[in-house]
C-alpha atoms as a PDB file:
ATOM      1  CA  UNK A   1      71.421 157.910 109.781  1.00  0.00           C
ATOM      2  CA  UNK A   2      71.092 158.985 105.877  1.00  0.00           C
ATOM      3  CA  UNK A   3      69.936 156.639 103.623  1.00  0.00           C
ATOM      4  CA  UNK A   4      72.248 155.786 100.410  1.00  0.00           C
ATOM      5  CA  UNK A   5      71.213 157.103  97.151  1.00  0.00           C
ATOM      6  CA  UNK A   6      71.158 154.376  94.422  1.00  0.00           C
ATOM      7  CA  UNK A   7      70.908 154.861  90.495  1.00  0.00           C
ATOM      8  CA  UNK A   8      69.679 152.285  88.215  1.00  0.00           C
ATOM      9  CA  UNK A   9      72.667 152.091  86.195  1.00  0.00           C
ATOM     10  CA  UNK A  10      75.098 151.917  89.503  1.00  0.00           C
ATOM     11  CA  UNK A  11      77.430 148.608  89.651  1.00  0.00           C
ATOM     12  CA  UNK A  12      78.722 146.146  92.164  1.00  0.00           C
ATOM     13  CA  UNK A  13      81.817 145.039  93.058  1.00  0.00           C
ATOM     14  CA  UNK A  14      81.909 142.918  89.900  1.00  0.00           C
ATOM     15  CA  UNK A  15      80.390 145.938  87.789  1.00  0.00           C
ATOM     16  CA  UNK A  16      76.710 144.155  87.672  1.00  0.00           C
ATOM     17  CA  UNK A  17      74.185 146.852  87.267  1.00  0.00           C
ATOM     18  CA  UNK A  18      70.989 145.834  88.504  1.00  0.00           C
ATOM     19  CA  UNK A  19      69.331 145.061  84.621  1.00  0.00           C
ATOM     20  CA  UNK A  20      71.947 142.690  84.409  1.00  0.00           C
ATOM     21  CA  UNK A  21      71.376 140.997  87.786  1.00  0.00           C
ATOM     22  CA  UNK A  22      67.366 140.892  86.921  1.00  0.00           C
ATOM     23  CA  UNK A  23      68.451 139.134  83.896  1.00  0.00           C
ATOM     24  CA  UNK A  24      71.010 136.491  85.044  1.00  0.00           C
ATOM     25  CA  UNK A  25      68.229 135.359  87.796  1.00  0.00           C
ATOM     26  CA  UNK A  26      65.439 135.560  85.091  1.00  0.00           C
ATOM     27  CA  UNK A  27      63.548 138.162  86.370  1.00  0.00           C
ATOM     28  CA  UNK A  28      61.631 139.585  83.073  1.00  0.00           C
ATOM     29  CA  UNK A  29      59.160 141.855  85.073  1.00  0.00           C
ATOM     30  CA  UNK A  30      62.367 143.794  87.047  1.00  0.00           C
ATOM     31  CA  UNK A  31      63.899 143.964  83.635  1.00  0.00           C
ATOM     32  CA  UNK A  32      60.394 145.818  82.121  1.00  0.00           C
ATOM     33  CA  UNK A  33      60.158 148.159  84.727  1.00  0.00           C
ATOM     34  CA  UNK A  34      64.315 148.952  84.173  1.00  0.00           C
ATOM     35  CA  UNK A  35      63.925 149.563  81.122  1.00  0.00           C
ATOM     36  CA  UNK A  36      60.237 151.429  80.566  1.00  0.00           C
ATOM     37  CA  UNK A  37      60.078 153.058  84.126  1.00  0.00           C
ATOM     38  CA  UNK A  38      64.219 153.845  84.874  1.00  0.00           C
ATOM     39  CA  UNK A  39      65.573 154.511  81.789  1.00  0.00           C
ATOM     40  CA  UNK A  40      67.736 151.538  82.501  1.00  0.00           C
ATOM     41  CA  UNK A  41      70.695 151.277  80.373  1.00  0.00           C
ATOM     42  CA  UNK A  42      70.708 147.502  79.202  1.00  0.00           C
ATOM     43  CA  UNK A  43      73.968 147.163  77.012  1.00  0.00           C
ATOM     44  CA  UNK A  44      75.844 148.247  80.518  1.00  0.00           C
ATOM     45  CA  UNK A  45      78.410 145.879  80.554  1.00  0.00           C
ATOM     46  CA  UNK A  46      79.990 144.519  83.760  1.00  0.00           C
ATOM     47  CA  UNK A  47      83.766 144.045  84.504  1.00  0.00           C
ATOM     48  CA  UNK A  48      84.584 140.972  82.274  1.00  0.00           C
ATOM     49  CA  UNK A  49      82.711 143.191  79.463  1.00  0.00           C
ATOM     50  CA  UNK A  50      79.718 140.849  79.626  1.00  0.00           C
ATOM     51  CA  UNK A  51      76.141 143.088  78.716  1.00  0.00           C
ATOM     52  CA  UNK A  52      72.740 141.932  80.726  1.00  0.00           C
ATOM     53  CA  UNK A  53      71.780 139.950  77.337  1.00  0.00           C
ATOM     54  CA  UNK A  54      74.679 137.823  78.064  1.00  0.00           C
ATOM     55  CA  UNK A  55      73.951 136.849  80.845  1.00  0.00           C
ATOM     56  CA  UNK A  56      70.197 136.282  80.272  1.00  0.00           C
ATOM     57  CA  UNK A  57      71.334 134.053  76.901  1.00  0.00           C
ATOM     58  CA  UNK A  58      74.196 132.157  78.412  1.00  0.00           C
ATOM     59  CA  UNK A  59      71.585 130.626  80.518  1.00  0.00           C
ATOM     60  CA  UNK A  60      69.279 130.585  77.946  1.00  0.00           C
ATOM     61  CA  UNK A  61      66.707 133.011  79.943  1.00  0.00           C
ATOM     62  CA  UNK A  62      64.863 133.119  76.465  1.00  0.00           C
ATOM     63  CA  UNK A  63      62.171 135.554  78.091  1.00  0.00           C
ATOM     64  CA  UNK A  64      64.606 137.481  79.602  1.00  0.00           C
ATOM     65  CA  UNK A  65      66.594 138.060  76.390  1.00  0.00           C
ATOM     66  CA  UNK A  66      63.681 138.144  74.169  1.00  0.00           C
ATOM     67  CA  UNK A  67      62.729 141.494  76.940  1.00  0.00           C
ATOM     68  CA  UNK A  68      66.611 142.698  76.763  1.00  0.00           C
ATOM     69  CA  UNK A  69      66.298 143.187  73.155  1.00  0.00           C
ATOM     70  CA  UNK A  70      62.791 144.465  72.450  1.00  0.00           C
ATOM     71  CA  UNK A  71      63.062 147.814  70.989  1.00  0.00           C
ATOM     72  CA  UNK A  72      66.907 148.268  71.815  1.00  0.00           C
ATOM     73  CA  UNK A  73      69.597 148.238  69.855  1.00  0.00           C
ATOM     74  CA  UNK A  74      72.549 146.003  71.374  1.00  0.00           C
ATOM     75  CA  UNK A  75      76.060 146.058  71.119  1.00  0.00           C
ATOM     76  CA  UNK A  76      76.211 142.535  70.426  1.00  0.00           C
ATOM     77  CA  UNK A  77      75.172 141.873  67.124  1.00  0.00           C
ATOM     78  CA  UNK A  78      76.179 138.207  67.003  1.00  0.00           C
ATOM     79  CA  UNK A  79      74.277 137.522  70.382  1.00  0.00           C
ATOM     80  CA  UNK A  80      71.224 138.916  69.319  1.00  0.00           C
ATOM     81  CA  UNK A  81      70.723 137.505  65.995  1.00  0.00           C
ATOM     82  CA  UNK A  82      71.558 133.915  68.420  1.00  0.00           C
ATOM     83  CA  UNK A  83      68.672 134.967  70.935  1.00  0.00           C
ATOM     84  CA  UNK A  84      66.706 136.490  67.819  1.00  0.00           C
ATOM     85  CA  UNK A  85      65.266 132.859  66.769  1.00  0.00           C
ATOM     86  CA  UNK A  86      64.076 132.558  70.964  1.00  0.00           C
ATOM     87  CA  UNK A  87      61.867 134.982  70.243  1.00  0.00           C
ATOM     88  CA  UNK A  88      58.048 135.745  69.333  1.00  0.00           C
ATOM     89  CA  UNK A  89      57.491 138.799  66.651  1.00  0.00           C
END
Protein backbone atom coordinates (compact mmCIF):
# COMPACT_ATOMS: atom_id res chain seq x y z
CA UNK A 1 0.00 0.00 0.00
CA UNK A 2 1.41 3.58 -1.31
CA UNK A 3 1.32 6.27 0.86
CA UNK A 4 -0.60 9.62 -0.34
CA UNK A 5 1.43 12.51 -1.32
CA UNK A 6 0.30 15.75 0.43
CA UNK A 7 1.31 19.48 -0.46
CA UNK A 8 1.15 22.24 1.93
CA UNK A 9 -1.11 24.30 0.00
CA UNK A 10 -3.63 21.14 -0.73
CA UNK A 11 -7.42 21.74 0.56
CA UNK A 12 -10.21 19.83 2.18
CA UNK A 13 -13.47 19.23 1.40
CA UNK A 14 -14.32 22.77 2.51
CA UNK A 15 -11.09 24.17 0.65
CA UNK A 16 -9.10 24.61 4.20
CA UNK A 17 -5.46 24.39 3.46
CA UNK A 18 -3.61 23.36 6.34
CA UNK A 19 -2.18 27.29 7.28
CA UNK A 20 -5.62 28.04 7.60
CA UNK A 21 -6.57 25.10 9.84
CA UNK A 22 -3.26 25.91 12.12
CA UNK A 23 -4.73 29.25 12.38
CA UNK A 24 -8.46 28.73 13.18
CA UNK A 25 -7.22 26.25 16.16
CA UNK A 26 -4.48 28.81 17.18
CA UNK A 27 -1.64 26.97 16.43
CA UNK A 28 1.18 29.86 15.87
CA UNK A 29 4.20 27.39 15.84
CA UNK A 30 2.43 25.09 12.75
CA UNK A 31 1.74 28.41 11.16
CA UNK A 32 5.85 29.44 11.48
CA UNK A 33 7.02 26.40 10.19
CA UNK A 34 4.17 26.83 7.04
CA UNK A 35 5.24 29.67 6.28
CA UNK A 36 9.37 29.76 6.85
CA UNK A 37 9.94 25.94 6.24
CA UNK A 38 6.93 25.10 3.32
CA UNK A 39 6.63 27.99 1.49
CA UNK A 40 3.08 27.96 2.71
CA UNK A 41 0.82 30.13 0.84
CA UNK A 42 -1.17 32.08 3.64
CA UNK A 43 -3.71 34.34 1.64
CA UNK A 44 -5.10 30.71 0.27
CA UNK A 45 -8.53 31.22 0.66
CA UNK A 46 -11.02 28.40 1.34
CA UNK A 47 -14.46 27.83 -0.36
CA UNK A 48 -16.56 30.68 1.24
CA UNK A 49 -13.40 32.92 0.10
CA UNK A 50 -12.32 33.22 3.74
CA UNK A 51 -8.02 33.58 3.90
CA UNK A 52 -6.19 31.81 7.13
CA UNK A 53 -6.08 35.53 8.71
CA UNK A 54 -9.74 35.32 8.83
CA UNK A 55 -10.08 32.80 10.49
CA UNK A 56 -7.27 33.43 13.03
CA UNK A 57 -9.00 37.21 13.59
CA UNK A 58 -12.61 36.18 13.67
CA UNK A 59 -11.65 34.41 16.76
CA UNK A 60 -9.45 36.90 17.71
CA UNK A 61 -6.25 34.40 17.62
CA UNK A 62 -4.22 37.74 18.03
CA UNK A 63 -0.87 35.60 17.94
CA UNK A 64 -1.96 33.74 15.23
CA UNK A 65 -2.81 36.79 13.08
CA UNK A 66 -0.10 38.90 14.35
CA UNK A 67 2.20 35.46 12.70
CA UNK A 68 -0.24 35.43 9.45
CA UNK A 69 0.78 38.85 8.64
CA UNK A 70 4.45 39.21 9.56
CA UNK A 71 6.33 39.93 6.50
CA UNK A 72 3.35 39.08 4.03
CA UNK A 73 1.42 41.04 2.16
CA UNK A 74 -2.45 40.08 2.46
CA UNK A 75 -5.24 40.36 0.33
CA UNK A 76 -7.27 41.79 2.93
CA UNK A 77 -6.35 45.15 3.51
CA UNK A 78 -9.23 46.06 5.82
CA UNK A 79 -8.54 42.88 8.03
CA UNK A 80 -5.12 43.58 8.53
CA UNK A 81 -5.06 47.12 9.40
CA UNK A 82 -8.11 45.53 12.16
CA UNK A 83 -5.51 42.81 13.43
CA UNK A 84 -2.63 45.50 12.85
CA UNK A 85 -3.38 47.28 16.40
CA UNK A 86 -3.15 43.23 18.03
CA UNK A 87 0.12 43.38 17.27
CA UNK A 88 3.77 44.05 18.74
CA UNK A 89 6.32 46.01 16.20
Amino acid sequence: MEAASVEVNDVNDKGQTMCYIAAKHNHTSVIKFLKREMNADVNQPDASGWTPLHAAAAQERWQCSCRLIKKVETSSEATTLAVRGKCSS
